[in-house]
Structures are given as structure tokens and as C-alpha cells.
N, C-alpha and C. Protein backbone atom coordinates (compact mmCIF):
# COMPACT_ATOMS: atom_id res chain seq x y z
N UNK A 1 0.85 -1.17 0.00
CA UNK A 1 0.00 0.00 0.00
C UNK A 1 0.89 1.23 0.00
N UNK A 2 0.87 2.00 -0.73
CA UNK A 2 1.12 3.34 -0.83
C UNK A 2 0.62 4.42 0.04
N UNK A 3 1.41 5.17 0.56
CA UNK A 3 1.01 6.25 1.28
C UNK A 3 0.96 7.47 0.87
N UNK A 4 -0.01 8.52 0.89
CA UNK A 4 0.16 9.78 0.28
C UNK A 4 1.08 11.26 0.78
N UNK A 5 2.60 10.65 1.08
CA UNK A 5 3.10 11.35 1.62
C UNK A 5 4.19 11.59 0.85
N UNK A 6 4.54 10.66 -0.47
CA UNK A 6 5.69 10.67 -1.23
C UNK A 6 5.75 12.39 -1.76
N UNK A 7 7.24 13.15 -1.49
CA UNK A 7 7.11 14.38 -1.57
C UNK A 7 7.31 15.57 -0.93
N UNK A 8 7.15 15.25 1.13
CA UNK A 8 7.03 15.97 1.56
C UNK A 8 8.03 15.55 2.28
N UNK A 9 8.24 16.62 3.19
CA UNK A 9 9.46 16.72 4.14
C UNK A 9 9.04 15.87 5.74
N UNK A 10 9.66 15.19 5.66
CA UNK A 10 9.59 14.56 7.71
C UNK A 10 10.63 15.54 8.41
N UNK A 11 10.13 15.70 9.44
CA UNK A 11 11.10 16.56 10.47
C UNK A 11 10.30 15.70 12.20
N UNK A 12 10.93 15.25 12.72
CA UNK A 12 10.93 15.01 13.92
C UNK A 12 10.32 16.02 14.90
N UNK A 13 8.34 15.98 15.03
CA UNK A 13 8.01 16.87 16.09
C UNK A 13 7.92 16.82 17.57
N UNK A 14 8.27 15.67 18.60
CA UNK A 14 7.90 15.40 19.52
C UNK A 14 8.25 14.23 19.64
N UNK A 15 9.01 13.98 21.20
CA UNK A 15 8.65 12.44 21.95
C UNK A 15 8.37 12.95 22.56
N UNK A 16 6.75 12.68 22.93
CA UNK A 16 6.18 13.20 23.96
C UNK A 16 6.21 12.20 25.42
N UNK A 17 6.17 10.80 25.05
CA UNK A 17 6.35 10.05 26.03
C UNK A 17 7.45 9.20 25.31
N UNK A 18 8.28 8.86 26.33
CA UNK A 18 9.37 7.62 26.34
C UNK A 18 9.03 6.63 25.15
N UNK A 19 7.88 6.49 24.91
CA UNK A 19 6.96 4.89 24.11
C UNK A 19 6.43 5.86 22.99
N UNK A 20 6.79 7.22 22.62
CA UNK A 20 5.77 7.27 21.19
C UNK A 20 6.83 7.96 20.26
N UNK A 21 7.23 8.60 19.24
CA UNK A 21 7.42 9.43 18.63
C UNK A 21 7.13 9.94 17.52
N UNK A 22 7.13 11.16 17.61
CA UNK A 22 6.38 11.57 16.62
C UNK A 22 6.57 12.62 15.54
N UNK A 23 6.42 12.41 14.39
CA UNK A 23 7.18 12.80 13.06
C UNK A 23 5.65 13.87 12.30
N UNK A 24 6.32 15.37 11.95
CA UNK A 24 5.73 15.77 10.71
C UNK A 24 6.26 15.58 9.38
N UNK A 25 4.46 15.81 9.32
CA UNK A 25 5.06 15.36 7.35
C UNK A 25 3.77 16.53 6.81
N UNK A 26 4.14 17.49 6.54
CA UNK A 26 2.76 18.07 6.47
C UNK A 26 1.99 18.41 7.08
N UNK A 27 0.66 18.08 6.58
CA UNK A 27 -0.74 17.91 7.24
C UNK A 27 -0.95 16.82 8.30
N UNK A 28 0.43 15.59 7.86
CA UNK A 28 0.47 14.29 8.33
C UNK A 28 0.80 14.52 9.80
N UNK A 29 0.68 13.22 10.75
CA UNK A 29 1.40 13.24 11.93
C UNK A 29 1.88 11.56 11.53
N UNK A 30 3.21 11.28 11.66
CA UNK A 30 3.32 10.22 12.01
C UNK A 30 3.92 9.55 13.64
N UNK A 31 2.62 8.70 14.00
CA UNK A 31 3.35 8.45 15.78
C UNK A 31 3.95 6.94 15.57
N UNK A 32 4.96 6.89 16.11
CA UNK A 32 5.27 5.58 15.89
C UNK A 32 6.04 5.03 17.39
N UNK A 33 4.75 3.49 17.73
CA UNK A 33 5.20 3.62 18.76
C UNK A 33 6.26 2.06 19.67
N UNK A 34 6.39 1.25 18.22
CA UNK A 34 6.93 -0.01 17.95
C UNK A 34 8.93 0.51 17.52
N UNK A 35 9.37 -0.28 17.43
CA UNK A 35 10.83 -0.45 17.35
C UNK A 35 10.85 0.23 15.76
N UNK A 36 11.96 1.27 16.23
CA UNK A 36 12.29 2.02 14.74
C UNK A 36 13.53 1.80 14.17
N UNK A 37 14.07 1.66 13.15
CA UNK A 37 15.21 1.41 12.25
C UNK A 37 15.30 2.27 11.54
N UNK A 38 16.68 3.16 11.58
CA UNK A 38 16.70 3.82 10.30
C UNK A 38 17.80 3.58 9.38
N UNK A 39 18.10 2.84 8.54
CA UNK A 39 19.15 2.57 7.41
C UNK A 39 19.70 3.50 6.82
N UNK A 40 21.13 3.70 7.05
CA UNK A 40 22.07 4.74 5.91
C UNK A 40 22.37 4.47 4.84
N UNK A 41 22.72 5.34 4.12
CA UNK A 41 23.08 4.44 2.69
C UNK A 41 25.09 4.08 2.66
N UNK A 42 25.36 4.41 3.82
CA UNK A 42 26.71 3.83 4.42
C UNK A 42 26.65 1.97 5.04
N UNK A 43 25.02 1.94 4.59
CA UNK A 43 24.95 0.29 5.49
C UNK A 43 25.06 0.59 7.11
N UNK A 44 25.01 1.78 7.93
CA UNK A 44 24.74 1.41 9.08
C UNK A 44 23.29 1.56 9.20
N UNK A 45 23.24 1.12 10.60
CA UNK A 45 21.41 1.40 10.89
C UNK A 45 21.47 1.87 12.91
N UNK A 46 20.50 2.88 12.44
CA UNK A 46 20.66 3.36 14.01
C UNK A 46 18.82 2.88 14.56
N UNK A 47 19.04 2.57 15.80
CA UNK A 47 17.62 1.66 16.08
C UNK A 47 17.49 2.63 17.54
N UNK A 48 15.88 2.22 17.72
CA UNK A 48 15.10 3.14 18.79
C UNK A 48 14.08 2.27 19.07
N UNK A 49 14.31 1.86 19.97
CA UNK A 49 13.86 0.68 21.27
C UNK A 49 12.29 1.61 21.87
N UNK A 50 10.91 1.26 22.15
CA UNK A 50 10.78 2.00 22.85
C UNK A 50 11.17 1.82 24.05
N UNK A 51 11.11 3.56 25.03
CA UNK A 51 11.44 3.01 26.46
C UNK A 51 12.82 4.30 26.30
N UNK A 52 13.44 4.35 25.09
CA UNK A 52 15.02 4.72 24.97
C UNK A 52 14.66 5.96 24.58
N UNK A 53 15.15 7.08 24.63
CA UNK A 53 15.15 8.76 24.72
C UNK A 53 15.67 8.52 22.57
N UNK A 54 15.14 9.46 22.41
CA UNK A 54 15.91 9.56 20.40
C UNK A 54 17.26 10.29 20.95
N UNK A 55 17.88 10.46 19.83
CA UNK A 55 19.42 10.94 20.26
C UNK A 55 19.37 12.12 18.59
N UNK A 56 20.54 12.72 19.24
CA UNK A 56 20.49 13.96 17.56
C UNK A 56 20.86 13.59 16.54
N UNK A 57 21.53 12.37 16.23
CA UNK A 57 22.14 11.72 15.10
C UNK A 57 20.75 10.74 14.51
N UNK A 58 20.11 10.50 15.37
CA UNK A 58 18.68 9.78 14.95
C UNK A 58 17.50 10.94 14.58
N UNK A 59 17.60 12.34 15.09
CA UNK A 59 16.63 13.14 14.77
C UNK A 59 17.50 13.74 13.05
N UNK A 60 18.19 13.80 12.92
CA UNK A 60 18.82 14.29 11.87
C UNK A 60 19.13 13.28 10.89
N UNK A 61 18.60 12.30 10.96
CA UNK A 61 18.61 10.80 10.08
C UNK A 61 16.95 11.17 9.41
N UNK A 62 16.12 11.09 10.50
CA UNK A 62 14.75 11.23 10.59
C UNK A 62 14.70 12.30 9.73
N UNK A 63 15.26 13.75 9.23
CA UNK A 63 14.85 14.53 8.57
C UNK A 63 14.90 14.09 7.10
N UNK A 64 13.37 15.09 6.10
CA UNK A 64 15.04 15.06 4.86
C UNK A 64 13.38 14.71 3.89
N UNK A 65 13.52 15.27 2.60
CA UNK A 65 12.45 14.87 1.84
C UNK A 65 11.84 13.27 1.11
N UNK A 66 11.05 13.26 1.27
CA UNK A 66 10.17 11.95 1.34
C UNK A 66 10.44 11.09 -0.39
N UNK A 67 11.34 10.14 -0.28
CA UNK A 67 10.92 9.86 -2.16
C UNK A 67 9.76 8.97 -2.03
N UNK A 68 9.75 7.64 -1.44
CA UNK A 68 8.59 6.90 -1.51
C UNK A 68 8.08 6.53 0.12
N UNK A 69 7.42 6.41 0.10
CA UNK A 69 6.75 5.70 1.40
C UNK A 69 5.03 4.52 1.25
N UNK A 70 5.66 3.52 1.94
CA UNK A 70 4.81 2.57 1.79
C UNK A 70 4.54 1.73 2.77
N UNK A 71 4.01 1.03 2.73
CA UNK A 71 3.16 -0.58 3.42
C UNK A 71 3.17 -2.11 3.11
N UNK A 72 3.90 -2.47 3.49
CA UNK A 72 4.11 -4.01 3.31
C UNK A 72 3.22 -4.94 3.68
N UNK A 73 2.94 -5.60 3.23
CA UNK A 73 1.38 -6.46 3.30
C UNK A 73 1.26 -6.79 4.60
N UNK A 74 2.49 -7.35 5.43
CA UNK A 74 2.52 -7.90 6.67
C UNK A 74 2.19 -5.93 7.87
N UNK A 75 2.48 -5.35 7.11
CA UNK A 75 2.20 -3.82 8.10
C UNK A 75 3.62 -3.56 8.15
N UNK A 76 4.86 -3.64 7.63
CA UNK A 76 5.98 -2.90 8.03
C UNK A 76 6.19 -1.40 7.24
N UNK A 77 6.52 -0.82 8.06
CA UNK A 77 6.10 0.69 7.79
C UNK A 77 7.69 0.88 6.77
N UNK A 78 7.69 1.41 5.30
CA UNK A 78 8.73 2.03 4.86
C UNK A 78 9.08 3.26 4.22
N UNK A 79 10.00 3.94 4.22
CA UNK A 79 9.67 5.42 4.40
C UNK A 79 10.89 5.83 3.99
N UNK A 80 11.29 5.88 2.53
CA UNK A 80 12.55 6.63 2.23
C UNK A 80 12.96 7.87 1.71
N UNK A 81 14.08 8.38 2.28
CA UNK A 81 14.53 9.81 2.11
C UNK A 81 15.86 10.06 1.04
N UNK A 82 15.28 11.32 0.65
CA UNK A 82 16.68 11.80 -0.46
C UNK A 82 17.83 12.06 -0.13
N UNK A 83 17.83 11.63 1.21
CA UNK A 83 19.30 11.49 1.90
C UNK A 83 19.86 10.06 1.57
N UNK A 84 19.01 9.46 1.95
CA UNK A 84 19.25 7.65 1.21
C UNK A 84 19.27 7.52 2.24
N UNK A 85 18.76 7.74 3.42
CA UNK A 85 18.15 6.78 4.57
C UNK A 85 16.88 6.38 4.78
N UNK A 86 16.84 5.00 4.97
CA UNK A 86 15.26 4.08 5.10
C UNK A 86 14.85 4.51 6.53
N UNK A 87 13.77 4.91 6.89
CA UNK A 87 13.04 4.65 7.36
C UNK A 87 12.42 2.99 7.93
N UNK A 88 12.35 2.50 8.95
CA UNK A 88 11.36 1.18 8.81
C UNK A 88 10.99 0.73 10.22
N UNK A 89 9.71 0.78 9.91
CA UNK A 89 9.03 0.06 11.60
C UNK A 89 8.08 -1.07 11.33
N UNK A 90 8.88 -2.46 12.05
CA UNK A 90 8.17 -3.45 12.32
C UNK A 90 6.80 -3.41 12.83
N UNK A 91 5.90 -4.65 12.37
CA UNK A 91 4.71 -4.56 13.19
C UNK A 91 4.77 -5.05 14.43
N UNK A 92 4.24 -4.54 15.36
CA UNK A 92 4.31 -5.46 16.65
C UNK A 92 3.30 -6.48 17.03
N UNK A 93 3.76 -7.59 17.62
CA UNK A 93 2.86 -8.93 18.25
C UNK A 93 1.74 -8.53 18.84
N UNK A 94 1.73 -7.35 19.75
CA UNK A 94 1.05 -7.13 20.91
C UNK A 94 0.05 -5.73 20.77
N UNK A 95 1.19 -4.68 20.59
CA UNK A 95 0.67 -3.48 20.59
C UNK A 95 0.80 -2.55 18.77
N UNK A 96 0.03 -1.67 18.48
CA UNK A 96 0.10 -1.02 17.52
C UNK A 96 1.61 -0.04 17.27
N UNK A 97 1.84 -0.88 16.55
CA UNK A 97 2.90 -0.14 15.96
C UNK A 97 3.44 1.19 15.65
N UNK A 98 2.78 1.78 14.63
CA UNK A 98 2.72 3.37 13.96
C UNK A 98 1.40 3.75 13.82
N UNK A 99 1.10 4.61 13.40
CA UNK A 99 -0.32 5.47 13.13
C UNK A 99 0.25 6.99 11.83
N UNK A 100 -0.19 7.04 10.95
CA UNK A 100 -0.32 7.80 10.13
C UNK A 100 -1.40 8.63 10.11
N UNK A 101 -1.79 9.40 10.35
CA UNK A 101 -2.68 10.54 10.25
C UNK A 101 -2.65 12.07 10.05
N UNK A 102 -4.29 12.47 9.58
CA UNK A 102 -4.56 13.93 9.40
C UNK A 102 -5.77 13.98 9.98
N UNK A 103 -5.50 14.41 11.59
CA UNK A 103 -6.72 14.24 12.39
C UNK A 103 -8.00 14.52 11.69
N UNK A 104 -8.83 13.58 11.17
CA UNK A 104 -10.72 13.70 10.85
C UNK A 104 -10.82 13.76 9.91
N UNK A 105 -9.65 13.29 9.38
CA UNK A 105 -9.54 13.17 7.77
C UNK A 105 -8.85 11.67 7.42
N UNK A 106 -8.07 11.33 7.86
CA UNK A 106 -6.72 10.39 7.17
C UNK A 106 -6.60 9.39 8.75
N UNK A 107 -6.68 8.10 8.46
CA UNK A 107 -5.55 7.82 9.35
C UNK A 107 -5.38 6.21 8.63
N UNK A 108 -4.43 5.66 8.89
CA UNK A 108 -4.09 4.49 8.66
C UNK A 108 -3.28 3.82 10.10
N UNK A 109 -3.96 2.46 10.88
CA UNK A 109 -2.89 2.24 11.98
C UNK A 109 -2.18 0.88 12.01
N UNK A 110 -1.20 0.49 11.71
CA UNK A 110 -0.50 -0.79 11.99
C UNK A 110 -1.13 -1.72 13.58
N UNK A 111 -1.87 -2.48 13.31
CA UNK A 111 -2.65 -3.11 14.29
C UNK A 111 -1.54 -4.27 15.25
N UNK A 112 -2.17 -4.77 15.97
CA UNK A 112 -0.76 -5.79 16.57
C UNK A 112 -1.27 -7.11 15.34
N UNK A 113 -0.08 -7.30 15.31
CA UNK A 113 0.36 -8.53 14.16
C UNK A 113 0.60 -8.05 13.01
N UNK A 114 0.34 -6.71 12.46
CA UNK A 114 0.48 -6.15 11.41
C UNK A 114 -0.67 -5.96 10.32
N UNK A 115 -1.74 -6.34 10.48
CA UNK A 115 -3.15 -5.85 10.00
C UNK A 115 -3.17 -4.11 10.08
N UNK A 116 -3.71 -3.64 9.10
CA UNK A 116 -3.72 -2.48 8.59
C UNK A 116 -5.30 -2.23 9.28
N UNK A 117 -5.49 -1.02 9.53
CA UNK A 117 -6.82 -0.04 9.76
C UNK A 117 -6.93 1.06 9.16
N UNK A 118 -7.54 0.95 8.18
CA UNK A 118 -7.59 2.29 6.89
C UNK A 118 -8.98 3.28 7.30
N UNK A 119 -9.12 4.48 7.55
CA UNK A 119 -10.26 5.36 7.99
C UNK A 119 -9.72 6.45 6.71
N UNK A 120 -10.48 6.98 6.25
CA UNK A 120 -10.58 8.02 5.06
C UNK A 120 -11.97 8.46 5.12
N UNK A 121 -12.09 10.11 4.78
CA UNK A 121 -13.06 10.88 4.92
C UNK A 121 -13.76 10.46 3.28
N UNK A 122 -12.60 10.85 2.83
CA UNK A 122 -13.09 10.36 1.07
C UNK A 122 -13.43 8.28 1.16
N UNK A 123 -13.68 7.58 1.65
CA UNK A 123 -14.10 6.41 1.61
C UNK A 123 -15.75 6.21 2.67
């Protein structure tokens, strides 16, 4: 599944709690509250546990304009930048993963196991 965000800029707005964080993209909010990965195009990858504080080398990974962003059938969230760093959040067993939204308009949520929840004003 495709997301309608290919285009826009992510910038890191908030960890508001230890367990969420949370990314603009626009109009978008993305909260994501499952284990985050972000891939360099050096082959490293810097990871964010929840529970663990973000660090500035992970908020400045996190920036940067959007080329594609998508949905993997199983719910893994992918999200790449013109920096050439991936984006990617597993689905979780237990608890919801990420959430994509434009409050009362948009949301899409990674369910536990990775089942998708699609809400659209236009549907």
C-alpha cells in the first residue's frame, strides 16, 4: 500500500512520552510507537527501542524529503529519504505499531500482528 506522503518533508516533532514518537510530514502526523530502524546508505542502521530517549544523530537521520513511502502487506512501515536513509518500523505482536494521520480526515494504523486499519473521509 502506498502512502500519500511521497514528496514531503519529515522533520521530527515530539517524543512526547518515552513509548511514542512523533514525526511531521505536512498535514500528516506520524506516531510511531513499535521499534524504529533507520538505514544509511553507508549500510549502518541506528535503532530506537521503545522506552530509549531519540538521540540527535537519529533526529537528523529522521529529517530530509520523502521519495517513496509505503506498506508491506505484513504492516511494516517504509519510508525513504533523499538522503538515502530508510526509514522502517516493524509490526508489533502485541501493541500497535505506527499510526499515520490527518486528524478527521486520514488515518491508517499498523494493528498488533500487522493488520492495517484504513479510515478516510473520502471512503
Amino acid at each position: 500500500m502506498e502512502l500519500p506522503i511521497t514528496g514531503s518533508t519529515l522533520a521530527v516533532a515530539t517524543s512526547s512520552t518515552a513509548y511514542q514518537l512523533s514525526l511531521d510530514i505536512g498535514a500528516y502526523v506520524l506516531n510511531i510507537e513499535g521499534e524504529l530502524a533507520v538505514h544509511s546508505p553507508t549500510g549502518a542502521s541506528l535503532h530506537r527501542i521503545p522506552g530509549e530517549p531519540h538521540t540527535d544523530e537519529l533526529v537528523a537521520a529522521l529529517s530530509g524529503l520523502i521519495t517513496a513511502a509505503a506498506v508491506a502487506d505484513g504492516g511494516e512501515l517504509r519510508i525513504d529519504l533523499a538522503s538515502g536513509h530508510r526509514l522502517v518500523v516493524e509490526p508489533d505482536p502485541y501493541f500497535e505499531a505506527w499510526n499515520l494521520t490527518v486528524p478527521g480526515r486520514y488515518l491508517v494504523v499498523c494493528m498488533p500482528g500487522g493488520e492495517l486499519a484504513v479510515w478516510s473521509a473520502e471512503s
